[in-house]
Protein backbone atom coordinates (compact mmCIF):
# COMPACT_ATOMS: atom_id res chain seq x y z
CA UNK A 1 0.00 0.00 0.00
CA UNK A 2 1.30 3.13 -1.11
CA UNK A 3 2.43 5.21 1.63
CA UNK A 4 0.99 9.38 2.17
CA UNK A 5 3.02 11.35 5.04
CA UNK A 6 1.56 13.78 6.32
CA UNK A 7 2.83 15.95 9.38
CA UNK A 8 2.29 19.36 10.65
CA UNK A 9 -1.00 19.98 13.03
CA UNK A 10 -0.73 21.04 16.70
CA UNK A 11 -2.56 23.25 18.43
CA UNK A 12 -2.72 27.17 17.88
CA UNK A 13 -5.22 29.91 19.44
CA UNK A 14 -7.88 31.35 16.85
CA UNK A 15 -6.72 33.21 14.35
CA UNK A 16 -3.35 31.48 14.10
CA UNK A 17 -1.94 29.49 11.34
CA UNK A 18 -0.81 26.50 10.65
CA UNK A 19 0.40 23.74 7.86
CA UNK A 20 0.17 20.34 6.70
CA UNK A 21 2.69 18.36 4.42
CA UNK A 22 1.88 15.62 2.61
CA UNK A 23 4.45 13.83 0.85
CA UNK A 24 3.23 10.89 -1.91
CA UNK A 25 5.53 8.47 -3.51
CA UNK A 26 5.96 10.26 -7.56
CA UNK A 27 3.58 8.34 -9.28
CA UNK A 28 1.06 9.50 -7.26
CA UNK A 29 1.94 12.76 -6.88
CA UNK A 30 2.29 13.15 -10.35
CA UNK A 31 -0.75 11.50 -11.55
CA UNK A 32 -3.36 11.50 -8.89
CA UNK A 33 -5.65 14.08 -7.29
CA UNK A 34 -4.84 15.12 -4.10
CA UNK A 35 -6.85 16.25 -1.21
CA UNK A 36 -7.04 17.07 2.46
CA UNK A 37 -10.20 16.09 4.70
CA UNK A 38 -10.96 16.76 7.81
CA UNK A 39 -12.89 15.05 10.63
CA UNK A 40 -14.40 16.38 13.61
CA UNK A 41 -16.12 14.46 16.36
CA UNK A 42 -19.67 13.58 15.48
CA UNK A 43 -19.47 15.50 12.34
CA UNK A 44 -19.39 13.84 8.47
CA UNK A 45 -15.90 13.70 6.65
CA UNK A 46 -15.25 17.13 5.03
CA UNK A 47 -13.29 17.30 2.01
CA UNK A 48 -11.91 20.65 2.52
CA UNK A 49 -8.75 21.46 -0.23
CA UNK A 50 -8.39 19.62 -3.45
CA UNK A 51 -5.61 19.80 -6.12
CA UNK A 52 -5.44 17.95 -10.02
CA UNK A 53 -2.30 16.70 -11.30
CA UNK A 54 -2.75 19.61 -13.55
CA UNK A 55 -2.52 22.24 -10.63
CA UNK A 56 -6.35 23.38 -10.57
CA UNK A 57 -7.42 23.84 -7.15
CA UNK A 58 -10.88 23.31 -5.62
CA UNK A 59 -12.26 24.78 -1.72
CA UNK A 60 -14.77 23.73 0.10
CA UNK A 61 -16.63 27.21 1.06
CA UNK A 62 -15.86 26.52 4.69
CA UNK A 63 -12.38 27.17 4.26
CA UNK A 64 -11.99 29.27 0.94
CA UNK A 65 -9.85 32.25 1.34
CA UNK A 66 -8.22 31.39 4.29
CA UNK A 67 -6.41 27.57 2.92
CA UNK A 68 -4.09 27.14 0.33
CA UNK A 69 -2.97 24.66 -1.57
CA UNK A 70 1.07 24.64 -2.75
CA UNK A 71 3.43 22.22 -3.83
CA UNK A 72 6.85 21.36 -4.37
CA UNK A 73 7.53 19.25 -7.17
CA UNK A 74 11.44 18.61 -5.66
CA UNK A 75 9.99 16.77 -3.05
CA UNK A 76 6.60 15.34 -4.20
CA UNK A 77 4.91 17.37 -1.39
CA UNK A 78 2.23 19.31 -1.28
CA UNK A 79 1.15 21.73 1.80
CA UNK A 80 -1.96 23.14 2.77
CA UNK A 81 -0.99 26.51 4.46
CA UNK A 82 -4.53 27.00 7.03
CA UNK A 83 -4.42 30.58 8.36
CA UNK A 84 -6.96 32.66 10.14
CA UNK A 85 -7.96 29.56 11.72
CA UNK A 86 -11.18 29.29 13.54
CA UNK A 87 -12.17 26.59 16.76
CA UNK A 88 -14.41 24.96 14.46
CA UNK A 89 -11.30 24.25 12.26
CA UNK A 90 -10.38 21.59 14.70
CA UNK A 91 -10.55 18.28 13.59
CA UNK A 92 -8.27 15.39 12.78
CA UNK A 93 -6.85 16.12 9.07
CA UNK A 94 -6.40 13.50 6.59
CA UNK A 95 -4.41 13.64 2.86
CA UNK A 96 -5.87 11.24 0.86
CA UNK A 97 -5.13 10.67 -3.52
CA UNK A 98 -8.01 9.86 -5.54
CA UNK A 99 -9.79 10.61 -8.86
CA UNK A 100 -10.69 13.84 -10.35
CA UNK A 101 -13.91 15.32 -10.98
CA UNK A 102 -14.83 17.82 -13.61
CA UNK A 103 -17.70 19.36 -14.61
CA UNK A 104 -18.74 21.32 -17.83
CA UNK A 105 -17.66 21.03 -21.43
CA UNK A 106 -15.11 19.70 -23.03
CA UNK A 107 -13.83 22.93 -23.86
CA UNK A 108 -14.66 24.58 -20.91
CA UNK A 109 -14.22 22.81 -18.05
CA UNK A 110 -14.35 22.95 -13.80
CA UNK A 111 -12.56 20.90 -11.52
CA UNK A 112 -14.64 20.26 -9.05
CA UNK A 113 -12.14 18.45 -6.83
CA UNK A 114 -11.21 14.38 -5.84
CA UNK A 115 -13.29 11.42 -5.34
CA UNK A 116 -12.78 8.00 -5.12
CA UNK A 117 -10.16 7.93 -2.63
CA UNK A 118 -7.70 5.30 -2.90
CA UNK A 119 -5.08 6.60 -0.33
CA UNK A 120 -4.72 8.22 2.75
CA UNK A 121 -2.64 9.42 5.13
CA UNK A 122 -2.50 8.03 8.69
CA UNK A 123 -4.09 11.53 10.15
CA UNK A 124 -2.37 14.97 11.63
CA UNK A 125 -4.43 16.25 14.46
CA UNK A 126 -5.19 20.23 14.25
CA UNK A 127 -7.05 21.98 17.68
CA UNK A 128 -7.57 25.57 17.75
CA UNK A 129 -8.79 26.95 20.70
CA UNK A 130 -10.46 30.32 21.21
């Protein structure tokens, strides 16, 4: 089973920052879509940042504007910088490769982010407290 590190998470006080590496063997990184979810108690699995082997990016609302995606290629990592962060940001975050979805045209296309997720990371745990 293909292996996803992640690390980064802690804890940080509201409106702090933090961020999560994921490194993916290069086939995957290279080829597969890439996403991080998150998990709180009681609550459904959120997929919250999303990024195509082709660099298009997809948020959920709950997090656009303050997450970003970046990469670098060197390393076959990808980070999602979190910053303005918010208590109900805390959850246990997972990076997980899948399939890409994209909606539209053929000539006029959205991606709409990953599904399908055949690998995940083992989990980086992210509190923020108020």
């Amino acid at each position: 089973q293909a292996q996803l590190v992640e690390s980064g998470g802690g804890s940080v006080q509201s409106g702090g920052s933090l961020r999560l590496s994921c490194a993916a063997p290069g086939y995957i990184y290279s080829s597969y879509c890439m996403a991080w979810f998150r998990q709180a108690p009681g609550k459904e699995r959120e997929g919250v940042a999303h990024i195509a082997s082709d660099g298009s990016t997809f948020y959920a609302d709950s997090v656009k504007g303050r997450f970003t995606i970046s990469q670098d290629n060197a390393k076959n990592t990808r980070y999602l910088q979190m910053n303005s962060l918010k208590p109900e940001d805390t959850a246990m975050y997972y990076c997980a490769a899948g399939g890409a979805r994209y909606s539209g045209s053929r000539y006029s296309s959205r991606f709409d982010g990953c599904s399908g997720m055949d690998y995940w990371g083992k989990g980086a745990l992210v509190t923020i407290s108020s």
